[in-house]
N, C-alpha and C. Protein backbone atom coordinates (compact mmCIF):
# COMPACT_ATOMS: atom_id res chain seq x y z
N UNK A 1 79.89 111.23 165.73
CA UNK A 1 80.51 111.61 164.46
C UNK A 1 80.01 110.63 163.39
N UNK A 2 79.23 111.05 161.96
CA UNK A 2 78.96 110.36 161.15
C UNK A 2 80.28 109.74 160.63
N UNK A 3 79.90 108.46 159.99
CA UNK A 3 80.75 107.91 158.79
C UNK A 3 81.98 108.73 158.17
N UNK A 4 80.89 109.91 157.94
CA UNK A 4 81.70 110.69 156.89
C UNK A 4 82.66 111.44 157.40
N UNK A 5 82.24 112.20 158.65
CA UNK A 5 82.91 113.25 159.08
C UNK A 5 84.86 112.09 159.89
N UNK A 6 84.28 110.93 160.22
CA UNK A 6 85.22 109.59 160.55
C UNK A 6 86.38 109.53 159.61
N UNK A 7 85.89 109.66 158.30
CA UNK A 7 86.62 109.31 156.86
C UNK A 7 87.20 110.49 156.95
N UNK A 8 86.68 111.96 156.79
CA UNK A 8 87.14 112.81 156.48
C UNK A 8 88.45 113.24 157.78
N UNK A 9 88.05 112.93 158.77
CA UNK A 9 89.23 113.19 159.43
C UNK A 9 90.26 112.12 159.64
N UNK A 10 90.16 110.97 158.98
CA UNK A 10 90.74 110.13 159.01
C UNK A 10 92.10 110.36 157.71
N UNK A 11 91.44 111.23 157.02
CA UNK A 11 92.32 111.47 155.32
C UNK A 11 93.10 113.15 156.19
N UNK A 12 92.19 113.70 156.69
CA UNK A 12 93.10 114.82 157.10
C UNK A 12 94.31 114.10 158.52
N UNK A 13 94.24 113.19 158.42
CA UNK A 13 95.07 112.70 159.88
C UNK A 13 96.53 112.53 158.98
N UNK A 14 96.05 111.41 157.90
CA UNK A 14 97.20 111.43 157.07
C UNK A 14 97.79 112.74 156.52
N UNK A 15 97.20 113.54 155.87
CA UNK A 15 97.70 114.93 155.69
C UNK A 15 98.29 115.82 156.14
N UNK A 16 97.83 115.38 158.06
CA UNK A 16 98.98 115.92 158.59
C UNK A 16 100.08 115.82 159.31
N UNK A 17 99.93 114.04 158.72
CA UNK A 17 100.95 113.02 159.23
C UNK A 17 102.06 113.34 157.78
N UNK A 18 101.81 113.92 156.63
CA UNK A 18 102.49 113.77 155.40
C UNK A 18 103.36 115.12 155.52
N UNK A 19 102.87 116.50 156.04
CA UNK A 19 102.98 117.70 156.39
C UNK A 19 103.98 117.54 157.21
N UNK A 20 103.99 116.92 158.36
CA UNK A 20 105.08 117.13 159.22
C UNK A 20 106.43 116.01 158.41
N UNK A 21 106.18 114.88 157.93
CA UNK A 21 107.25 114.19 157.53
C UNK A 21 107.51 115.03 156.14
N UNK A 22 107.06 115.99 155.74
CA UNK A 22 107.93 117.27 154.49
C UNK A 22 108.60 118.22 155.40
N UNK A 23 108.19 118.82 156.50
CA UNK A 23 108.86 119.90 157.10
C UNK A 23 109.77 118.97 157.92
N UNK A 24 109.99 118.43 158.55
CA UNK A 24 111.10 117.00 159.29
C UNK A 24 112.56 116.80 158.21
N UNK A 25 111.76 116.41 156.98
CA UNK A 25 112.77 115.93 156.28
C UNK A 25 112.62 114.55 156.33
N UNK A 26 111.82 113.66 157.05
CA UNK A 26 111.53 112.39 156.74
C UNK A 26 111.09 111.88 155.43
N UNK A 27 110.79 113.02 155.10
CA UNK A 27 110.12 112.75 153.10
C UNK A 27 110.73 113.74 152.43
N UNK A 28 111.65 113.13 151.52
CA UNK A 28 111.52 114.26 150.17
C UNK A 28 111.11 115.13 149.58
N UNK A 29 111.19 116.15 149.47
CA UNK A 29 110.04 117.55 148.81
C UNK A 29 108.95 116.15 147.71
N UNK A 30 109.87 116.17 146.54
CA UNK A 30 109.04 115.23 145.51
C UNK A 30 108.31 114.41 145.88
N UNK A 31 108.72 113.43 146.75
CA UNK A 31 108.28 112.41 147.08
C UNK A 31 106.63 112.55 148.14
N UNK A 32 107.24 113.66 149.09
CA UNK A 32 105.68 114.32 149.90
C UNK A 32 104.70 114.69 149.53
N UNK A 33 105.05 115.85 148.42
CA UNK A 33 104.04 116.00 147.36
C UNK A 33 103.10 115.39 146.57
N UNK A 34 104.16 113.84 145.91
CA UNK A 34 103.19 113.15 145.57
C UNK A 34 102.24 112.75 146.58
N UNK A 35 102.93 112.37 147.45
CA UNK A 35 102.21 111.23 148.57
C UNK A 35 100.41 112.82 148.57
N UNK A 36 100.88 113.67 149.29
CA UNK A 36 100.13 115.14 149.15
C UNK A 36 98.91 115.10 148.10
N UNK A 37 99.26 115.01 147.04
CA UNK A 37 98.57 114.99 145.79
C UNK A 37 97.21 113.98 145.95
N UNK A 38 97.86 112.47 146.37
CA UNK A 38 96.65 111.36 146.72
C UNK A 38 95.91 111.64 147.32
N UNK A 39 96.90 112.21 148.72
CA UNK A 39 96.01 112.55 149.86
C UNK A 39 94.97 113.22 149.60
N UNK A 40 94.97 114.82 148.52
CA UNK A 40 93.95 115.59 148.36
C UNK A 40 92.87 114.93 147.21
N UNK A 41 93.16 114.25 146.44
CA UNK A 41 92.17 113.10 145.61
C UNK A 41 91.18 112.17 146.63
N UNK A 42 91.77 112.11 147.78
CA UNK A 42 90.92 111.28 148.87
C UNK A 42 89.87 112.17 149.39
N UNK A 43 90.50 113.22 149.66
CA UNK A 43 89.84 114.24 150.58
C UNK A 43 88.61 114.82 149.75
N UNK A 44 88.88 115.31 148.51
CA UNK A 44 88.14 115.77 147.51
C UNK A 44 86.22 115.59 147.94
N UNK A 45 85.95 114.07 148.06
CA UNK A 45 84.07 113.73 147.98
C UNK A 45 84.13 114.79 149.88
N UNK A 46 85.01 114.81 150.46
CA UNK A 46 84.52 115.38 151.55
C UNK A 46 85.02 117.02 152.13
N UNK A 47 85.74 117.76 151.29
CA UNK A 47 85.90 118.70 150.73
C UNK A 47 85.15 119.90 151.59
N UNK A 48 85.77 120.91 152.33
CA UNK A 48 84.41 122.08 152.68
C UNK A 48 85.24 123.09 152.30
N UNK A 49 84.49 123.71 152.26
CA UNK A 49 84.85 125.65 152.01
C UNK A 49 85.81 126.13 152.45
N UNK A 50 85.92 126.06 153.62
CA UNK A 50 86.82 126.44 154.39
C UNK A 50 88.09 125.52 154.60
N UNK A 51 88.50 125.20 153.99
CA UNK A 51 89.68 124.08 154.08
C UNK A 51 90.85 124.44 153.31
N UNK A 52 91.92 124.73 153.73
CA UNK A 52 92.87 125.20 153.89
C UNK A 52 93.60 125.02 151.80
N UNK A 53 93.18 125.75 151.07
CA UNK A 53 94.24 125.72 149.81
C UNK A 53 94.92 125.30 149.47
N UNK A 54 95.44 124.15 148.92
CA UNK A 54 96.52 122.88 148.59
C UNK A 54 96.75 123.79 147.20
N UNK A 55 96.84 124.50 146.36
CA UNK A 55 97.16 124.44 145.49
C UNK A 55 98.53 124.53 144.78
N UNK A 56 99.58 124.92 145.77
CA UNK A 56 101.10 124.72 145.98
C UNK A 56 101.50 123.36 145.79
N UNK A 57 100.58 122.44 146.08
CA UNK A 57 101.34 120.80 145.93
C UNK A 57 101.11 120.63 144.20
N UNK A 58 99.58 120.87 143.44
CA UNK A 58 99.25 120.55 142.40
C UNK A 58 100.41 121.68 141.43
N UNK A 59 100.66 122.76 142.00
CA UNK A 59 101.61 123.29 141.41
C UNK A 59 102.77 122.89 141.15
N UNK A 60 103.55 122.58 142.21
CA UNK A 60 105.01 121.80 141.96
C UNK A 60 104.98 120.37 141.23
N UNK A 61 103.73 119.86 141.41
CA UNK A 61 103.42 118.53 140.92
C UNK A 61 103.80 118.62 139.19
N UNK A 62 103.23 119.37 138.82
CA UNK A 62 103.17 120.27 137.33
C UNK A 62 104.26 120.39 136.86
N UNK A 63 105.23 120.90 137.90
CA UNK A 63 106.29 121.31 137.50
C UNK A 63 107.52 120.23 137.45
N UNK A 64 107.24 119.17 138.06
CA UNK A 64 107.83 117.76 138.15
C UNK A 64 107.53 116.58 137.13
N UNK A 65 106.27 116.77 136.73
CA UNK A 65 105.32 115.64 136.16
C UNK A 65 106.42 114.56 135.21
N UNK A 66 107.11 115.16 134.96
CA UNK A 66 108.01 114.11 133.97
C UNK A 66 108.91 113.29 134.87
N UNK A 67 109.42 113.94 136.13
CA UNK A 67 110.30 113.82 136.32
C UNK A 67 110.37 112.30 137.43
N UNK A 68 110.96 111.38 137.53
CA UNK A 68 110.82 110.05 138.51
C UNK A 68 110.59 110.69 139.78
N UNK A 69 110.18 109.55 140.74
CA UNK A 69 109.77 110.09 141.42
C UNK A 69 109.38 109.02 142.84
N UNK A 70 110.38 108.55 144.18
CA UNK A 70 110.10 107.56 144.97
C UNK A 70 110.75 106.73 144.01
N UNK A 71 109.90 104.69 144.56
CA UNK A 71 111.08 104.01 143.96
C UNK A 71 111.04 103.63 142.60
N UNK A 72 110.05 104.99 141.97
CA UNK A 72 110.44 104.20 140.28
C UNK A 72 111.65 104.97 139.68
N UNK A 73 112.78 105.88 140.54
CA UNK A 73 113.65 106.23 140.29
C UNK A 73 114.85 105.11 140.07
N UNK A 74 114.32 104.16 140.79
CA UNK A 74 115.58 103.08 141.06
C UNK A 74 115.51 102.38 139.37
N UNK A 75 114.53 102.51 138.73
CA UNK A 75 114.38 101.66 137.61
C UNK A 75 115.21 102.63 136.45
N UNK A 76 115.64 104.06 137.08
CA UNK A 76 117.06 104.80 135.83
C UNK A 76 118.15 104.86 135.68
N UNK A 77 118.45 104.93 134.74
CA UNK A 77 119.83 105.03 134.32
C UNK A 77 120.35 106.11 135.66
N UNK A 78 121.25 105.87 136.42
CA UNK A 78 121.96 106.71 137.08
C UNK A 78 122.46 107.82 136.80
N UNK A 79 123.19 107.72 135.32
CA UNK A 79 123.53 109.10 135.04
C UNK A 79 122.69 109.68 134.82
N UNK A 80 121.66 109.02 134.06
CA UNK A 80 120.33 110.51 133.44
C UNK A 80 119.29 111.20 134.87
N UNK A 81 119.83 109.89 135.99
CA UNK A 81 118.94 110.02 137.42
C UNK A 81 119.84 111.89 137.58
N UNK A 82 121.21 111.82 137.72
CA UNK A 82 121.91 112.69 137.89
C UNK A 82 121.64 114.34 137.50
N UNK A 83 121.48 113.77 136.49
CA UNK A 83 121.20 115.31 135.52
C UNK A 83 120.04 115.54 135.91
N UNK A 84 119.08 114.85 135.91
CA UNK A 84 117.45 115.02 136.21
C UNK A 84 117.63 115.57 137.66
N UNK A 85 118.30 115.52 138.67
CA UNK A 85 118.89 116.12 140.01
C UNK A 85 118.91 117.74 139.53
N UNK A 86 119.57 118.31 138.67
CA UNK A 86 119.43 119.92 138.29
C UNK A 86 117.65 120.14 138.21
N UNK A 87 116.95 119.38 137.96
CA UNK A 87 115.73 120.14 137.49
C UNK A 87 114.85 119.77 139.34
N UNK A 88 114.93 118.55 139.41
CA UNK A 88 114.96 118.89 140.88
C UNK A 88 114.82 119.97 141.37
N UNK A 89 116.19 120.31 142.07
CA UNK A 89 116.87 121.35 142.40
C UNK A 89 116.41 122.51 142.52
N UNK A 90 116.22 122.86 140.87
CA UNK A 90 115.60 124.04 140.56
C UNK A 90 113.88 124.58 140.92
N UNK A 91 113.30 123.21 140.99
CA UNK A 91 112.21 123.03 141.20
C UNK A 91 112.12 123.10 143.17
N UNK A 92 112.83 122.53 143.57
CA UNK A 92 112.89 122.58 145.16
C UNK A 92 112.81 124.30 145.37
N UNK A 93 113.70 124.90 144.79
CA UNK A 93 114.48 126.74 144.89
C UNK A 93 113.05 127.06 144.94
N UNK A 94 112.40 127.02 144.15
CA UNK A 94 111.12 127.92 143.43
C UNK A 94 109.76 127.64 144.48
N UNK A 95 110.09 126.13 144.73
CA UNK A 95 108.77 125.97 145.42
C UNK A 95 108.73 125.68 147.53
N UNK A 96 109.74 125.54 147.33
CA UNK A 96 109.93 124.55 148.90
C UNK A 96 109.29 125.76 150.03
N UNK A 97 110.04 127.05 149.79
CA UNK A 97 109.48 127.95 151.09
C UNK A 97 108.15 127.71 151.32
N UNK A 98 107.27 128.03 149.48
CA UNK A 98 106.13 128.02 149.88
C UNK A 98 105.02 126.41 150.36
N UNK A 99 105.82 125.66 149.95
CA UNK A 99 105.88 124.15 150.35
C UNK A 99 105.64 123.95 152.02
N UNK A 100 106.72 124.65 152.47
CA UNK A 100 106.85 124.14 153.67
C UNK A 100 106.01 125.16 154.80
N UNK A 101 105.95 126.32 154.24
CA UNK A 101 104.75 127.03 154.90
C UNK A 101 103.43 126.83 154.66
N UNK A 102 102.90 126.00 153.73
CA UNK A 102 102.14 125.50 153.66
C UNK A 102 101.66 124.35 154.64
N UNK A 103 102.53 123.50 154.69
CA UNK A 103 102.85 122.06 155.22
C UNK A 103 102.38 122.97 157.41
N UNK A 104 102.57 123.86 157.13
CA UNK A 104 103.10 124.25 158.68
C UNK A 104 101.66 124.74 158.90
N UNK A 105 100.31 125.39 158.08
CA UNK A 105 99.52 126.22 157.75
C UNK A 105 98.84 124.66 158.30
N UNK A 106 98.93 123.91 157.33
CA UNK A 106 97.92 122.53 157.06
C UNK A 106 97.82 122.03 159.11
N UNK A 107 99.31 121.59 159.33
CA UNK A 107 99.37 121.18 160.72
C UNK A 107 99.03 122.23 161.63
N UNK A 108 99.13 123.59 161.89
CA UNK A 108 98.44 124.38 162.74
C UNK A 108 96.04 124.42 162.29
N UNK A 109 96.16 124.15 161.24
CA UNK A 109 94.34 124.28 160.94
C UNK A 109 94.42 122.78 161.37
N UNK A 110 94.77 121.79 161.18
CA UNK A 110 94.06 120.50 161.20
C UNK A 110 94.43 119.31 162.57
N UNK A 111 96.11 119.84 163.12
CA UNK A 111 96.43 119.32 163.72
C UNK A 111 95.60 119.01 165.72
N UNK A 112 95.38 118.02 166.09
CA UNK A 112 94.04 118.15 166.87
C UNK A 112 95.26 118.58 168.23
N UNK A 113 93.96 119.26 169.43
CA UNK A 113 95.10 120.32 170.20
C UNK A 113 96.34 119.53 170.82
N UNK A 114 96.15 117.77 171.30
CA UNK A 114 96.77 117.13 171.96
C UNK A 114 98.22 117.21 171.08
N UNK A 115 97.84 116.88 170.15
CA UNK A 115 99.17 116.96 168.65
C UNK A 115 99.88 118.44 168.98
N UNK A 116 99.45 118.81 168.64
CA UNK A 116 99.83 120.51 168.90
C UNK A 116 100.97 120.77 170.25
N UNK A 117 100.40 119.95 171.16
CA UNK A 117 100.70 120.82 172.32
C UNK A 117 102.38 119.48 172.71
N UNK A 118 102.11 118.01 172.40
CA UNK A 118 103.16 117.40 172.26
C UNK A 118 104.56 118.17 171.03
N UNK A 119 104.14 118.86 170.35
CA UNK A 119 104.82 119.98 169.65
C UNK A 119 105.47 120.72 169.81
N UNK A 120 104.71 121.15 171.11
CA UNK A 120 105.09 122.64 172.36
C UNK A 120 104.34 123.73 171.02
N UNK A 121 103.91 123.79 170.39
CA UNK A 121 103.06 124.94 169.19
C UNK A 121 101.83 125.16 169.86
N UNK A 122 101.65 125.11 171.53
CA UNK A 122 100.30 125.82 171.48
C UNK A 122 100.57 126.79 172.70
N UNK A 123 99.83 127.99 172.73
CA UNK A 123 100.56 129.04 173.65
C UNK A 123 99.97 130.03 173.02
């Protein structure tokens, strides 16, 4: 395995280490996404054709962009943290199904078979 192909599955390892901690619940919708977002900025120089459509993360991302996000939430006002919880919310409603079927899409294309099968998802 070249360098590259090393790197490149090394960034999809995380991706679908980030995938399962969004569908788990170990990560936050917001918070996965971002993490999601890097991940695909990494991936980007090694990039093929056939690689599975992220464009659901850059979408909700869009739809958040103002909004805090991980621990620079801790640096708000609580109440305005509060209210900013409705747009959340609303934003979770709209996007999460397709979020998390995504997240499930990513770990069935990338996840390697040993992963899979500690899963019980292969059959």
């Amino acid at each position: 395995m070249s360098p590259e192909e090393k790197e490149r599955q090394r960034i999809i390892n995380k991706m679908v280490s980030n995938a399962r901690a969004i569908i788990s619940n170990q990560v936050a919708i917001p918070l996965g996404v971002y993490k999601m977002d890097q991940i695909m900025r990494w991936l980007e120089p090694y990039k093929r054709t056939d690689d599975v459509d992220m464009s659901i993360f850059r979408d909700y991302d869009l739809h958040i962009d103002d909004l805090p996000v991980g621990t620079e939430r801790l640096q708000w006002n609580i109440e305005k943290l509060i209210i900013l919880e409705k747009e959340f919310d609303e934003n979770n409603r709209m996007f999460k199904a397709d979020i998390l079927r995504k997240c499930r899409k990513l770990i069935d294309t990338y996840a390697s078979d040993e992963s899979k099968e500690s899963e019980g998802k292969i059959g």
